[in-house]
Each structure stands twice: as C-alpha cells, then as structure tokens.
Protein backbone atom coordinates (compact mmCIF):
# COMPACT_ATOMS: atom_id res chain seq x y z
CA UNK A 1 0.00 0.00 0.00
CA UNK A 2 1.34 3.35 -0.74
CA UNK A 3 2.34 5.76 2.17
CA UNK A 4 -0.42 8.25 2.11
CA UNK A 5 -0.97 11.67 4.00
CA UNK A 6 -3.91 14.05 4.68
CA UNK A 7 -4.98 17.36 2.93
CA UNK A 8 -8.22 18.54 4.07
CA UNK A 9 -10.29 15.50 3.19
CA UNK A 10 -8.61 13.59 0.90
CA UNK A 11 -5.99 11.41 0.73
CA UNK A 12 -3.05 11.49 -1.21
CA UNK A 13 0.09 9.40 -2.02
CA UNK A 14 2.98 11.39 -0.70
CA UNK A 15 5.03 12.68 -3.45
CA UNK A 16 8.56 11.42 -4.45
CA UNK A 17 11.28 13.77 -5.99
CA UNK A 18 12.54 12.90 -9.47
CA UNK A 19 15.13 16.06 -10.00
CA UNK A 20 15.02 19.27 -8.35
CA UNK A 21 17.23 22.77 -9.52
CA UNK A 22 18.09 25.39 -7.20
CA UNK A 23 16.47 28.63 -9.27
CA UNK A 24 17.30 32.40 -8.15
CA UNK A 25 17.38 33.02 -4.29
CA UNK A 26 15.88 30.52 -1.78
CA UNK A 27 13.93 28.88 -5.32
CA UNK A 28 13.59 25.36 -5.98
CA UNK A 29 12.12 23.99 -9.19
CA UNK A 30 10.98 20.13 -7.79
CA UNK A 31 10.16 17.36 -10.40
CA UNK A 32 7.60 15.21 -8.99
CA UNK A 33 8.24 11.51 -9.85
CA UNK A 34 4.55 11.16 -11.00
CA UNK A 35 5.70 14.16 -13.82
CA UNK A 36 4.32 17.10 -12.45
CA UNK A 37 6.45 20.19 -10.86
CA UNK A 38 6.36 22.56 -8.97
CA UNK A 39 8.49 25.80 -7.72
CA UNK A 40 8.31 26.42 -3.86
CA UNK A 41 10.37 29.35 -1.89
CA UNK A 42 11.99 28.40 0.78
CA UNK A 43 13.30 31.39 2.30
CA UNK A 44 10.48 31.29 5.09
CA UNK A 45 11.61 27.86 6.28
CA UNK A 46 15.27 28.39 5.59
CA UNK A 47 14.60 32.26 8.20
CA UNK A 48 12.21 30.31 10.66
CA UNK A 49 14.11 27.49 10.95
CA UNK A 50 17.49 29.29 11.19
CA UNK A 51 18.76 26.95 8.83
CA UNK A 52 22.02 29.07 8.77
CA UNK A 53 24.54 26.35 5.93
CA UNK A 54 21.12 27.15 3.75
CA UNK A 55 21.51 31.37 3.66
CA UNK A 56 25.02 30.40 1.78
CA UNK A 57 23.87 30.65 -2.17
CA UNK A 58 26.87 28.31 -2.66
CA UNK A 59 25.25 25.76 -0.64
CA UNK A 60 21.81 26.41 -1.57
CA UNK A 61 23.01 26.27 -5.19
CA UNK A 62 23.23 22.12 -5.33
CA UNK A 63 21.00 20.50 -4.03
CA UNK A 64 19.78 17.23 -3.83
CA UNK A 65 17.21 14.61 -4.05
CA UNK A 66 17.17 12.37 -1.17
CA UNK A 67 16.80 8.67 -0.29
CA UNK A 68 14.00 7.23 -2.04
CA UNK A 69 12.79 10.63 -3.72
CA UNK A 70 11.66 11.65 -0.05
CA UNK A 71 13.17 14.43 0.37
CA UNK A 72 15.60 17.55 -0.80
CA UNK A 73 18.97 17.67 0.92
CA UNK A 74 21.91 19.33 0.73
CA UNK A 75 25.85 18.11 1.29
CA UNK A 76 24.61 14.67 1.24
CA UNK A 77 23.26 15.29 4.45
CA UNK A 78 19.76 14.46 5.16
CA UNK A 79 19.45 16.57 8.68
CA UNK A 80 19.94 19.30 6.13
CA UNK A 81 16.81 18.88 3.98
CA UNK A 82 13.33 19.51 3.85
CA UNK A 83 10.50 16.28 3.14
CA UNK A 84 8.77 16.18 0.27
CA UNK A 85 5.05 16.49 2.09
CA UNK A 86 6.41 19.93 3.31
CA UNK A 87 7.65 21.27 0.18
CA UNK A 88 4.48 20.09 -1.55
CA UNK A 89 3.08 22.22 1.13
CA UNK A 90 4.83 25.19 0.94
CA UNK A 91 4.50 25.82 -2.59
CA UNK A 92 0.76 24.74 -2.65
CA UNK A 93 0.27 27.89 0.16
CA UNK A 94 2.41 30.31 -2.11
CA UNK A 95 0.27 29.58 -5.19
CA UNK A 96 -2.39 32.28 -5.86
CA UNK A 97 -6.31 31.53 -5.01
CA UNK A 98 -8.39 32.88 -7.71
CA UNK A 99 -11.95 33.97 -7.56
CA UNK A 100 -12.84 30.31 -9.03
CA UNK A 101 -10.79 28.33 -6.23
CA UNK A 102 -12.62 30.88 -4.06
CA UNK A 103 -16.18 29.67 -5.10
CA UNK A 104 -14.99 26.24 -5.13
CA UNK A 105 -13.82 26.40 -1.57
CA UNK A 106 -16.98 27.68 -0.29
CA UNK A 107 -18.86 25.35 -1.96
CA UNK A 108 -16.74 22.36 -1.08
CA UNK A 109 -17.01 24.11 3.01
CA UNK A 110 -21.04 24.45 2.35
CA UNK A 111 -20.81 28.15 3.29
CA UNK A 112 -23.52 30.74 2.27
CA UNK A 113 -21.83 34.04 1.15
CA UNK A 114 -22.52 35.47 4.88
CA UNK A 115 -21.01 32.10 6.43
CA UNK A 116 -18.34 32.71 3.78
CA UNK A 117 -18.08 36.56 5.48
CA UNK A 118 -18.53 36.19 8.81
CA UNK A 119 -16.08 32.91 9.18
CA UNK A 120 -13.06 35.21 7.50
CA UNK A 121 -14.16 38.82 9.25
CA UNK A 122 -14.60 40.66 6.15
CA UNK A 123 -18.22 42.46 5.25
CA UNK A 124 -20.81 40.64 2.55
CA UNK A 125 -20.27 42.86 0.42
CA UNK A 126 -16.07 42.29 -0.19
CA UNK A 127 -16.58 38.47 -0.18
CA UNK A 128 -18.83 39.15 -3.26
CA UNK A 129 -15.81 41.47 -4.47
CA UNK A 130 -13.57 38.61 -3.52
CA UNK A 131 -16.42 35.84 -5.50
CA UNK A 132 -16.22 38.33 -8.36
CA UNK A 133 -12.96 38.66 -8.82
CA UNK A 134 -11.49 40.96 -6.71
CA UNK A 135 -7.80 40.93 -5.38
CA UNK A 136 -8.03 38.36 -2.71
CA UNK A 137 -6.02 39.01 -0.15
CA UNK A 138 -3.07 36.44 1.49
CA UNK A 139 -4.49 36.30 4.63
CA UNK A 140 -7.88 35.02 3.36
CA UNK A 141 -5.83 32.42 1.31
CA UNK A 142 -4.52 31.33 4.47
CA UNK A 143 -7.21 31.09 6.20
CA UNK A 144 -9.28 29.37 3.78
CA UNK A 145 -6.67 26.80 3.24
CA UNK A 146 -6.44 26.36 6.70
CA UNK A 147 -10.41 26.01 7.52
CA UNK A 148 -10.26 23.44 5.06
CA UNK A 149 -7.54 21.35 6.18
CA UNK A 150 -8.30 21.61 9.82
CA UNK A 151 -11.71 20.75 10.76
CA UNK A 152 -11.36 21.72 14.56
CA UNK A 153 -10.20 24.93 13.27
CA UNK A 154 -13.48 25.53 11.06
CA UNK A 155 -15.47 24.46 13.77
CA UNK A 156 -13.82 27.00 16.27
CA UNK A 157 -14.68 29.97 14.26
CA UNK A 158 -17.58 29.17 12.00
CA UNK A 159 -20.67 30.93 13.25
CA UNK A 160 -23.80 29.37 11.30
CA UNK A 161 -26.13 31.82 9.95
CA UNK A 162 -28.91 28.95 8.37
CA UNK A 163 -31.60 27.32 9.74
CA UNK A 164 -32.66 23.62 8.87
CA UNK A 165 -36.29 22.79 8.10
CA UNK A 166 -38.74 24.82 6.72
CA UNK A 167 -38.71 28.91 7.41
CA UNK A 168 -41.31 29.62 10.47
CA UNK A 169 -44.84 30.61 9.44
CA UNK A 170 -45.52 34.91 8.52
CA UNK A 171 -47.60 35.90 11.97
C-alpha cells in the first residue's frame, strides 16, 4: 500500500522527488516523480528554521534529491533537507487563489456568502468582491486553506447563519 498523508479531506500518495534545480534566491524547481512540478520558496523555512549552511547561495546552489525521492537535501546530508510532504506544502500555500478556487472552496465548506463573510471577518459585500474577482487578499488564502484542512479549526470559528427545516410561518 502506498504511504499516504492528509490534505483537508482527501488522501493522497505522498510525493517522491525525481530532480530538483536550485532557481534564483531561496527557489527550488521540484520534479515530482509522478511528472508534475512545482516551484516552492523556501526562504520562510530556511529564516524560521534558522537553517544558517542554507543562507550560503553556494550551498543552496546544489542540491539534492534524497533517499528514495523523499526528500531535498543538501551536502549529502539528510538533517539538512526539507520532506517532500512539506515542500508540496509550501509551494501549494504560495500559489495564488483565484476567484474560481474561491467559489470552489466555499462550496466544497457548504458556506452561504454570509457564512463565507462572517467565518473570514470581512463584510458581505467584499466576499462578493472577492467571489467576483477581486484581489483576494493572502491572509484570506490562508485562512481558507487552513479552515479546510483543519476541521477543529473551522469548527472553532464558523458561526452558522442557516436554519434547517422549513422557514417559520408569517404571523
């Protein structure tokens, strides 16, 4: 059985590195073993992490795949690397959310557009600019990623604004 891992609410087969370039800065251009790519920056990890070998462009410059496709590493050392669920990660939270991903969220979370609103603090009337095609802003991406891959976080902030059953009768 393949190793799988969790995002939101469906499982996955953890990805496996077939070649991977160091680009300009802290960029790395990953090719997945399945054939797809992607390009994740990594100075956030490299600065949170204090990775210190890593701020050295000479080092950065080469690195890596590691055992098995698992991971990227660099001087053939693999406490100096980053797994390949966390990379997959990383650049999947630096890619833009469009207005369609937007729509596609809140319908996969069952939101109405106040739900939508109220769950991510912003007034009915910018989640429709947001639904229409508005600049949406990286905090909302975050969050909305985040709602969706962490129930108990959902549940700890969504406010519901429906009713089930039928509407109560006009007096």
């Amino acid at each position: 059985m393949d190793d799988l891992m969790i995002y939101g609410r469906d499982p996955r087969p953890i990805p496996k590195v077939e070649a991977v370039e160091a680009g300009p800065g802290y960029v790395l251009h990953v090719q997945w073993q399945d054939g797809g790519a992607i390009r994740v920056d990594l100075s956030g990890w490299i600065g949170f992490h204090d990775i210190v070998e890593l701020r050295d462009p000479a080092v950065f410059s080469k690195p890596e795949v590691g055992e098995y496709g698992g991971s990227v590493q660099w001087n053939g050392d693999e406490d100096l690397g980053i797994d390949t669920v966390h990379l997959e990660l990383i650049a999947s939270q630096q890619t833009d959310f469009t207005a369609r991903e937007l729509v596609e969220w809140q319908e996969r979370m069952k939101l109405s557009n106040r739900e939508a609103a109220n769950l991510l603090g912003v007034a009915p009337s910018t989640w429709g600019l947001y639904r229409a095609g508005g600049t949406i802003p990286t905090a909302v991406r975050i969050a909305c990623r985040a709602f969706e891959r962490d129930n108990t976080l959902f549940e700890a902030h969504y406010k519901p604004t429906r009713r089930s059953g039928r509407p109560p009768k006009a007096a």
